[in-house]
Protein backbone atom coordinates (compact mmCIF):
# COMPACT_ATOMS: atom_id res chain seq x y z
CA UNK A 1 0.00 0.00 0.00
CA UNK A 2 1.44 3.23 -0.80
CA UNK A 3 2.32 6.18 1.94
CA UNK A 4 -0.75 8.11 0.39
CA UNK A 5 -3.53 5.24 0.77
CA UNK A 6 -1.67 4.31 4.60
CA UNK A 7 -2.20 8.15 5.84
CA UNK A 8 -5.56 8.10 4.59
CA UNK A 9 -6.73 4.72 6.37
CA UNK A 10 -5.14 5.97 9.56
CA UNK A 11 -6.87 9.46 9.84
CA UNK A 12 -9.89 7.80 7.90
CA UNK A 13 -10.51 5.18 10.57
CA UNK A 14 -12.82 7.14 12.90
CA UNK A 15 -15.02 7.85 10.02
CA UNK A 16 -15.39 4.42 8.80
CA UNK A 17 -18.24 3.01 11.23
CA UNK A 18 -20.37 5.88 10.02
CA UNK A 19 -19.45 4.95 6.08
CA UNK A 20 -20.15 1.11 7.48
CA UNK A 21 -23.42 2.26 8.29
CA UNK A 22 -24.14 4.29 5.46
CA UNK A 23 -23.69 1.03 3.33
CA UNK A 24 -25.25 -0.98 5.47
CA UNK A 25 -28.60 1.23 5.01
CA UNK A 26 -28.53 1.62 1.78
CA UNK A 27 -28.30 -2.50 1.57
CA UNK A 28 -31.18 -2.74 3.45
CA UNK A 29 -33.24 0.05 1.61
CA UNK A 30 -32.63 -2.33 -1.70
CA UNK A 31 -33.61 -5.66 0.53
CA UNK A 32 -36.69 -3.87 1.79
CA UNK A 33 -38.11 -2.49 -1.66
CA UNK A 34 -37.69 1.02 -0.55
CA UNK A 35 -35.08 1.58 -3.85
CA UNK A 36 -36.15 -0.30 -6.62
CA UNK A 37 -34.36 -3.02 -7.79
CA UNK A 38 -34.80 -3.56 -11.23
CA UNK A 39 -35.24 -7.20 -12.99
CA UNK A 40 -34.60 -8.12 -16.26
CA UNK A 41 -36.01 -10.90 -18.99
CA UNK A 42 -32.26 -12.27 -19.21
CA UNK A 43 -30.14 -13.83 -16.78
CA UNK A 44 -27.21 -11.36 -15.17
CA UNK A 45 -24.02 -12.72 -13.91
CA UNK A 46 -22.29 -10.01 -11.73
CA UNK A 47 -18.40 -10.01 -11.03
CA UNK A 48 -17.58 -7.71 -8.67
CA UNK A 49 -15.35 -7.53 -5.35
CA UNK A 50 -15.76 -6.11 -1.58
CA UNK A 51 -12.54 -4.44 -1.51
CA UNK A 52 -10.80 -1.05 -3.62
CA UNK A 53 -8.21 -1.59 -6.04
CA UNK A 54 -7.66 -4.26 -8.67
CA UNK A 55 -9.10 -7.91 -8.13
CA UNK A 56 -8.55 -9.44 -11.77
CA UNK A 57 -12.45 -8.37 -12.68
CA UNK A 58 -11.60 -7.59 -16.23
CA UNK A 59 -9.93 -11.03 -16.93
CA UNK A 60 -12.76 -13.25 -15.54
CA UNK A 61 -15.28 -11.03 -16.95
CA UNK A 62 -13.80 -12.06 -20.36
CA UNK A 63 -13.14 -15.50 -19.65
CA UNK A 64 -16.93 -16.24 -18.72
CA UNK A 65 -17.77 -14.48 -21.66
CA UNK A 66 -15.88 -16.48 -24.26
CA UNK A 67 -17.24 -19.55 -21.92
CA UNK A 68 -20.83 -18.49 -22.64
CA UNK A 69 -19.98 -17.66 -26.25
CA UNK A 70 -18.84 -21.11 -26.73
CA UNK A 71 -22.06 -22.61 -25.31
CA UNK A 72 -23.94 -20.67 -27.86
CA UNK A 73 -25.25 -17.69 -25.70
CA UNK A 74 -25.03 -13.90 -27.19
CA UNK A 75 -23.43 -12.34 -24.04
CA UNK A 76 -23.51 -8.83 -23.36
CA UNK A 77 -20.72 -7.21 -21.13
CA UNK A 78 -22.00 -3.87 -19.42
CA UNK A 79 -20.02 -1.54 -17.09
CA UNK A 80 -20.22 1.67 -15.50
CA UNK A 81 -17.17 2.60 -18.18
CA UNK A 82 -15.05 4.46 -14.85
CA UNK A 83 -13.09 7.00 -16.64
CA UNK A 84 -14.80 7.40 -20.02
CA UNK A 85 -16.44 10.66 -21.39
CA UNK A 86 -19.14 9.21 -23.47
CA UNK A 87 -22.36 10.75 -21.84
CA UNK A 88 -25.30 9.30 -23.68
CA UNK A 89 -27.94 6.73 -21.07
CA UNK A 90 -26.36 4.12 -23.45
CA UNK A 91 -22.85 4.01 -24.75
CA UNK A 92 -22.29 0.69 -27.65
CA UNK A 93 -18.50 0.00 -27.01
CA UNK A 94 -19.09 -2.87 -29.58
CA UNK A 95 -22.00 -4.62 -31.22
CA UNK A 96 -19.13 -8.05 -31.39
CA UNK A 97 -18.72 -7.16 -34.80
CA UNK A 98 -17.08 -3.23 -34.39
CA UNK A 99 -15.51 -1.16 -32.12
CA UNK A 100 -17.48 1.83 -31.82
CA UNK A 101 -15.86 3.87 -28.84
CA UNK A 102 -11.34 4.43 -28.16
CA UNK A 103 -10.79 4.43 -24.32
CA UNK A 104 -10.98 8.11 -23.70
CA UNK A 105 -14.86 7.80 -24.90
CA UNK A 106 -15.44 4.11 -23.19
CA UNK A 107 -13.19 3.86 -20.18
CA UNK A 108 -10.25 1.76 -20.65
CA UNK A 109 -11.38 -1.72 -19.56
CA UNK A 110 -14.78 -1.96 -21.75
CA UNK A 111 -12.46 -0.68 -24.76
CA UNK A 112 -10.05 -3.60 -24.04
CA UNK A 113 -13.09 -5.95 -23.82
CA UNK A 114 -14.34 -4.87 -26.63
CA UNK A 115 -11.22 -5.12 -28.47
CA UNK A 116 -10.23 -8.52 -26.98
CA UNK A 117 -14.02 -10.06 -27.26
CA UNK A 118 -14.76 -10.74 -30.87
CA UNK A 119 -18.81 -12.13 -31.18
CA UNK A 120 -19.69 -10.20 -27.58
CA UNK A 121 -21.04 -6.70 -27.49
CA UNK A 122 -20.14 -4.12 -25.18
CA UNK A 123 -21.87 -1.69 -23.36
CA UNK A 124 -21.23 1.40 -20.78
CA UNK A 125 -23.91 3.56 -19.00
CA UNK A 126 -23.81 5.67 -15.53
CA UNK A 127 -27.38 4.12 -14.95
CA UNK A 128 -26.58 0.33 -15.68
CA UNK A 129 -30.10 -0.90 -16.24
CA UNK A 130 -30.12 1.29 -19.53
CA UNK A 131 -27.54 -0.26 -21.22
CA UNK A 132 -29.33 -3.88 -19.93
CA UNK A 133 -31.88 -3.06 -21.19
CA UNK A 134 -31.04 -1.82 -24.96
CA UNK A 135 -28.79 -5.01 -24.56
CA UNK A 136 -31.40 -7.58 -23.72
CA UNK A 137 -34.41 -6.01 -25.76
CA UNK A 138 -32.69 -4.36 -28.42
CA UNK A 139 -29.74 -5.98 -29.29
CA UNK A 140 -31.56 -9.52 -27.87
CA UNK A 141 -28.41 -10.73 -25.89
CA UNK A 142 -29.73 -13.59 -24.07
CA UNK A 143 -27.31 -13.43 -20.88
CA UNK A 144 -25.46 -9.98 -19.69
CA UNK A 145 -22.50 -9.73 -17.44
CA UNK A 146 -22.16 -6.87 -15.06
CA UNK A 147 -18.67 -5.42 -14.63
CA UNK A 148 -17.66 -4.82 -11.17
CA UNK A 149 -21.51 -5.15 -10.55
CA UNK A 150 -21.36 -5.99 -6.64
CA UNK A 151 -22.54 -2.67 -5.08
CA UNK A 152 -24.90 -2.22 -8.20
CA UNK A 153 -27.73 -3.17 -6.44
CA UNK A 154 -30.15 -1.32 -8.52
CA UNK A 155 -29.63 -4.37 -11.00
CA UNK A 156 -31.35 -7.64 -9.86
CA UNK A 157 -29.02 -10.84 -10.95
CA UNK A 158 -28.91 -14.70 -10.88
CA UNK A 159 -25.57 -15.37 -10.13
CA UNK A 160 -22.85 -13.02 -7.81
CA UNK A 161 -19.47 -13.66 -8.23
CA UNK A 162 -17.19 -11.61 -5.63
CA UNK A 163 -13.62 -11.52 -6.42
CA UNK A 164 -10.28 -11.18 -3.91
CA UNK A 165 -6.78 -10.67 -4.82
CA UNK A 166 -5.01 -13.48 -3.78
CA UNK A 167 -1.84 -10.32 -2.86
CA UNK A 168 -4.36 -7.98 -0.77
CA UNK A 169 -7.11 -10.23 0.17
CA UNK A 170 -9.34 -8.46 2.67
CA UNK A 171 -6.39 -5.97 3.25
CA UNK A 172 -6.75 -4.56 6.67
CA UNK A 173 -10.93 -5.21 7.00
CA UNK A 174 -11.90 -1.93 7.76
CA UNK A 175 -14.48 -0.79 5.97
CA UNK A 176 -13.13 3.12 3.65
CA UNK A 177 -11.91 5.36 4.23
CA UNK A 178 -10.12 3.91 7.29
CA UNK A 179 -9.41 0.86 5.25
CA UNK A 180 -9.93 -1.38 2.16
CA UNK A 181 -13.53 -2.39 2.00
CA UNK A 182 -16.29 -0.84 -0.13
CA UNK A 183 -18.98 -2.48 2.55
CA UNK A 184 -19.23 -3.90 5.49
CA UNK A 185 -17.75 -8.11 5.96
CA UNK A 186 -21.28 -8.66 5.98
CA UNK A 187 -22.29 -8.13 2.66
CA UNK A 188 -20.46 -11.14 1.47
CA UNK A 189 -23.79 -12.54 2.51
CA UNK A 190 -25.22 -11.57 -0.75
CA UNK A 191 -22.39 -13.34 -2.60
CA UNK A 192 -22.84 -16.64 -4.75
CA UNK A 193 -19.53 -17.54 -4.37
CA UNK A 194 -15.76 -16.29 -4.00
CA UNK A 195 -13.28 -16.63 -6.46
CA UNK A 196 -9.50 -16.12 -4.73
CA UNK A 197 -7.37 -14.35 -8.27
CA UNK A 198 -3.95 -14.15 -8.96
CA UNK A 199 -2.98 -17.87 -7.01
CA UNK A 200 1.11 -17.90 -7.00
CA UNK A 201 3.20 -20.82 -5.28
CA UNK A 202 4.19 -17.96 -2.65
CA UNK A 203 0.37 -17.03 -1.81
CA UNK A 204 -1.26 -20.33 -2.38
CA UNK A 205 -1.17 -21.00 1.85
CA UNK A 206 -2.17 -17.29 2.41
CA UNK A 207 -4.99 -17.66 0.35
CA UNK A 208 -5.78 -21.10 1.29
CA UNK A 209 -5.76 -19.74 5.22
CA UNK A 210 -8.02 -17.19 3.69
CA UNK A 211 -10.35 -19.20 1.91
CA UNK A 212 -11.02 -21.32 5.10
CA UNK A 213 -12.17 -17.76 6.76
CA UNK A 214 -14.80 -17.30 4.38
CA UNK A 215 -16.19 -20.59 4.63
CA UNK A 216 -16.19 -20.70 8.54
CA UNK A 217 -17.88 -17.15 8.31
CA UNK A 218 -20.10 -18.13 5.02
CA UNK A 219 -20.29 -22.03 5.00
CA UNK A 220 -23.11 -22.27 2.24
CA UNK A 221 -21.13 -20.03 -0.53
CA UNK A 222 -18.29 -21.85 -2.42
CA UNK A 223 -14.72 -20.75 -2.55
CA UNK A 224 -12.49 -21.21 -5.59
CA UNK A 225 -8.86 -20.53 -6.93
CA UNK A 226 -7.76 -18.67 -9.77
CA UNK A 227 -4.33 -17.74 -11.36
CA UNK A 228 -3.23 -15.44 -14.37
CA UNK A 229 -0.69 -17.12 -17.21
CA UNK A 230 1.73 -14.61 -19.11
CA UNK A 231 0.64 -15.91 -22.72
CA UNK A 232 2.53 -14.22 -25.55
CA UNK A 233 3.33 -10.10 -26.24
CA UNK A 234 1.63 -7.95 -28.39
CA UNK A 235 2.97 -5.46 -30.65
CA UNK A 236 0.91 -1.94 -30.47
CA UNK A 237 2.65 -1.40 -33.98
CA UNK A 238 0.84 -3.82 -36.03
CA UNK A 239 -1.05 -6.00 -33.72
CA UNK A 240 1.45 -9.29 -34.38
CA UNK A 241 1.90 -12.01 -31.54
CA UNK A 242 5.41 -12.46 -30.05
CA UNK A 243 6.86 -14.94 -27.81
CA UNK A 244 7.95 -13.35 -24.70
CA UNK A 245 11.57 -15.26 -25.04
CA UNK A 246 11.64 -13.14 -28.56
CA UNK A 247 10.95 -9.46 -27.36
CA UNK A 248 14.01 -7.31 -27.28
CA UNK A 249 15.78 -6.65 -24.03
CA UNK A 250 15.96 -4.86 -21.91
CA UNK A 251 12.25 -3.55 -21.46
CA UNK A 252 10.58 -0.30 -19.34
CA UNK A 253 7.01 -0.96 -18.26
CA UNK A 254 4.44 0.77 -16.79
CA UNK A 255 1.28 0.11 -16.71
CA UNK A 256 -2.21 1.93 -14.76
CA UNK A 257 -3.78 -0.86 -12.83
CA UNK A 258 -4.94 -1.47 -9.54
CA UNK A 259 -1.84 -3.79 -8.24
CA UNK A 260 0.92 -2.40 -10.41
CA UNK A 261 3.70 -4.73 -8.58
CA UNK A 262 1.96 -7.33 -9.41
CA UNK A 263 2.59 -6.45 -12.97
CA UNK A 264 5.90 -6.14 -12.44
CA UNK A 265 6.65 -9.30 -10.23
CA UNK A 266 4.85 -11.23 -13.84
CA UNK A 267 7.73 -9.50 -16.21
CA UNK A 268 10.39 -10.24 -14.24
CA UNK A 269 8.76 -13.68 -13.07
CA UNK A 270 9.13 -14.51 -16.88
CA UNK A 271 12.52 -13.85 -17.12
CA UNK A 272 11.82 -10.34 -19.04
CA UNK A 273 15.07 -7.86 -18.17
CA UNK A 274 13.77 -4.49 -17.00
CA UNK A 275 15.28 -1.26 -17.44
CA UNK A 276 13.19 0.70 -15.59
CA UNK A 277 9.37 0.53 -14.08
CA UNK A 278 6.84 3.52 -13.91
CA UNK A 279 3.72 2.83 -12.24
CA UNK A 280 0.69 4.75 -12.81
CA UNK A 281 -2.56 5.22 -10.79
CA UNK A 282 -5.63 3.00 -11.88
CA UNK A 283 -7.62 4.59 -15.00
CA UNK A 284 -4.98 6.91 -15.38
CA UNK A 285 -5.40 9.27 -18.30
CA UNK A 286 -2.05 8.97 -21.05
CA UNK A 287 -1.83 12.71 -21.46
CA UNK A 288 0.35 14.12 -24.12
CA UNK A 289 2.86 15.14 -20.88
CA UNK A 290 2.50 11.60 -19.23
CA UNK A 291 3.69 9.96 -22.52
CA UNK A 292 6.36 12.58 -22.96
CA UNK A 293 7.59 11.43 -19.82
CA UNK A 294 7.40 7.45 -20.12
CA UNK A 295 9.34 8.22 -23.29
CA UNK A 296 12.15 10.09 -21.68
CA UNK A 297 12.52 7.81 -18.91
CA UNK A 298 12.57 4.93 -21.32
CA UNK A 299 14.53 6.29 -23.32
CA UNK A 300 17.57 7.79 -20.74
CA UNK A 301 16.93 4.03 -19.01
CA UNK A 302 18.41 2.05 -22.33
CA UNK A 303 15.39 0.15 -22.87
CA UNK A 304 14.94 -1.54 -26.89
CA UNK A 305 11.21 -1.56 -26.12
CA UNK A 306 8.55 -0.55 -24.09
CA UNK A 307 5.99 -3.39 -22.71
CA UNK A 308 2.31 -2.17 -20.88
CA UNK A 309 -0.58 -4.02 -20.01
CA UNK A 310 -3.21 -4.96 -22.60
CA UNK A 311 -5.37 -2.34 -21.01
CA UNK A 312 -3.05 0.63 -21.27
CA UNK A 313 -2.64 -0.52 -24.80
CA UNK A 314 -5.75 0.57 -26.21
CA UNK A 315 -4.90 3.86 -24.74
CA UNK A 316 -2.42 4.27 -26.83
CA UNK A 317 -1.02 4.77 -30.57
CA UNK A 318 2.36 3.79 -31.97
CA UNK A 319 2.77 7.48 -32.93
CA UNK A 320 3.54 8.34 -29.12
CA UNK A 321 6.33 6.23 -28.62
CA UNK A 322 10.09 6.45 -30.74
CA UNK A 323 10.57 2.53 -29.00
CA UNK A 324 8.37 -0.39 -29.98
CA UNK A 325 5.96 -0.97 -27.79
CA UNK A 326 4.21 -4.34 -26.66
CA UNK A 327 1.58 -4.96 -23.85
CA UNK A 328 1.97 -8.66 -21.88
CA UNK A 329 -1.04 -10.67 -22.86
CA UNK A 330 -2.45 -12.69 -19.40
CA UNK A 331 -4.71 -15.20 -19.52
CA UNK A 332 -7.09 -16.63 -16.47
CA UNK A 333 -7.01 -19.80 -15.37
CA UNK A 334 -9.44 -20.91 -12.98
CA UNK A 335 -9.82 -24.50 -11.03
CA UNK A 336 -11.52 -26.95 -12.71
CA UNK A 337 -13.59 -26.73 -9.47
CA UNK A 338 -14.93 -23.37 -10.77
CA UNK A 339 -15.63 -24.75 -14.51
CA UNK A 340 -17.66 -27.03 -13.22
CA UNK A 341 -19.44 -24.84 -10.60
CA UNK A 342 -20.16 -22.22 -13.60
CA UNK A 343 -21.51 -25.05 -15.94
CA UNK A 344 -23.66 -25.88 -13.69
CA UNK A 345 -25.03 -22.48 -12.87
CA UNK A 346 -25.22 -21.71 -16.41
CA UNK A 347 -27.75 -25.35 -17.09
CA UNK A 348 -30.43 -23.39 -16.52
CA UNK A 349 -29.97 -20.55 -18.58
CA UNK A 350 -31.55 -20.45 -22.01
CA UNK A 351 -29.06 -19.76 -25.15
């Protein structure tokens, strides 16, 4: 955690019962019927997560939507698009045929979706049942996955999927701004099931010790195990595949995610030779200055190349770097515990 986040949780902490309760309320206002919940004619799937910062969302949100794409469905993907300046009640990242929308317009993560998701459309919207709704009854998607959909109670669904980061976990289980937590422990209640991201050899007992928490606390809701594989590089120049082994040496990264160590520890976990490393906050916007910069630093650092994440790399053009550039292509890899557990949830659904 950095120095920023740690002051914040310490003089924070006094004020997080009240936020606590605030939650806690407005939970109860949605249980009660007081704020509408809406329902839809379509079945939702919501991945979302209890705590700030990056939990692997935008991974497993693709992964079950290739997984229902392959068992004939026509999935829509909608999210709040954090970050983006499209305004309209309903922004089409992607009808699964075109990209409509760059990041600046869609938010980074539904443009990488979009861009990564052949087949699946792709939708943003402030007010999420909007964009569920053109998806189900206009563009007659027959199952839509909410994006970091946990808190989104306003959006009825038939299957809740709460993510952890196998490196943060609960963090320190105070409830924000005096610590990690969006809402109370409590509202894992609501949760389907856990999925534990971003399993490594050196976290597997953490998050095993972990895992047995949340089934003493929450013995009816299943707990499973996920990890992220470094597949192959991809070149921002003209979209070609490259072996990792293959990409010149040495590399500067940076990247704009929630866990940017993480993103390190998987370059140099590969064997990749780093010149230098420039982390970024979540979302961040690539201004003309903030490239500038990562140029100059890559540049003065003796790098051959530049590597990124595939989300900063639809952010970007090949026009605001002099070094090739390449973002690290990850892909999620669940237990076969989980397959089976989605399979089944997914019986019922209609294609």
């Amino acid at each position: 955690m950095s120095q920023k986040f740690s002051l914040l949780n310490f003089f924070g902490r006094p004020f997080s019962p009240l936020y606590s309760a605030v939650m806690k309320s407005r939970e109860s206002l949605y249980l009660k019927g007081i704020k509408k919940s809406y329902s839809l004619n379509v079945p939702v799937i919501s991945v979302g997560n209890l705590t700030m910062g990056g939990t692997g969302k935008t991974p497993v949100v693709g992964y079950i939507a290739e997984k229902l794409l392959a068992k004939g469905f026509k999935p829509a993907i909608v999210s709040r698009g954090y970050g983006g300046a499209a305004g309209n009640k309903v922004n089409v990242v992607s009808d699964g045929t075109e990209v409509y929308l760059d990041a600046k317009s869609a938010g980074d993560e539904p443009c990488f979706l979009a861009h990564s998701l052949p087949g699946i459309h792709v939708l943003t919207g402030i007010v999420r049942i909007l964009p569920c709704r053109y998806a189900a009854e206009t563009a007659k998607c027959n199952v839509l996955i909410l994006d970091d959909g946990f808190q989104h109670l306003a959006v009825q669904r038939d299957l809740d999927l709460v993510l952890f980061s196998a490196a943060s976990l609960a963090g320190n289980s105070r409830v924000f701004p005096g610590g990690d937590l969006r809402e109370p422990i409590s509202a894992l209640k609501r949760g389907s099931a856990f999925v534990i991201t971003g399993i490594t050899d050196e976290l597997y007992e953490r998050a095993s010790k972990f895992k047995a928490i949340l089934l003493l606390r929450f013995p009816e809701t299943p707990v499973f195990f996920a990890s992220y594989k470094a597949k192959q590089a991809q070149s921002l120049a003209d979209k070609s595949q490259h072996e990792l082994s293959a990409l010149p040496a040495p590399l500067f990264a940076f990247c704009g995610i929630g866990q940017p160590e993480l993103f390190r520890k998987t370059l140099t976990d590969q064997g990749l030779e780093l010149s230098g490393f420039m982390p970024l906050r979540d979302h961040q916007a690539l201004t003309p200055s903030l490239l500038k910069k990562i140029n100059r630093k890559a540049e003065s650092s003796g790098a051959q190349a530049i590597i990124t994440t595939e989300k900063d790399l639809v952010k970007i053009r090949k026009e605001n770097f002099k070094l090739p550039v390449f973002s690290l292509q990850m892909k999620v890899e669940p237990d076969n515990d989980f397959d089976e557990y989605l399979n089944e949830q997914i019986k019922g659904f209609k294609p």
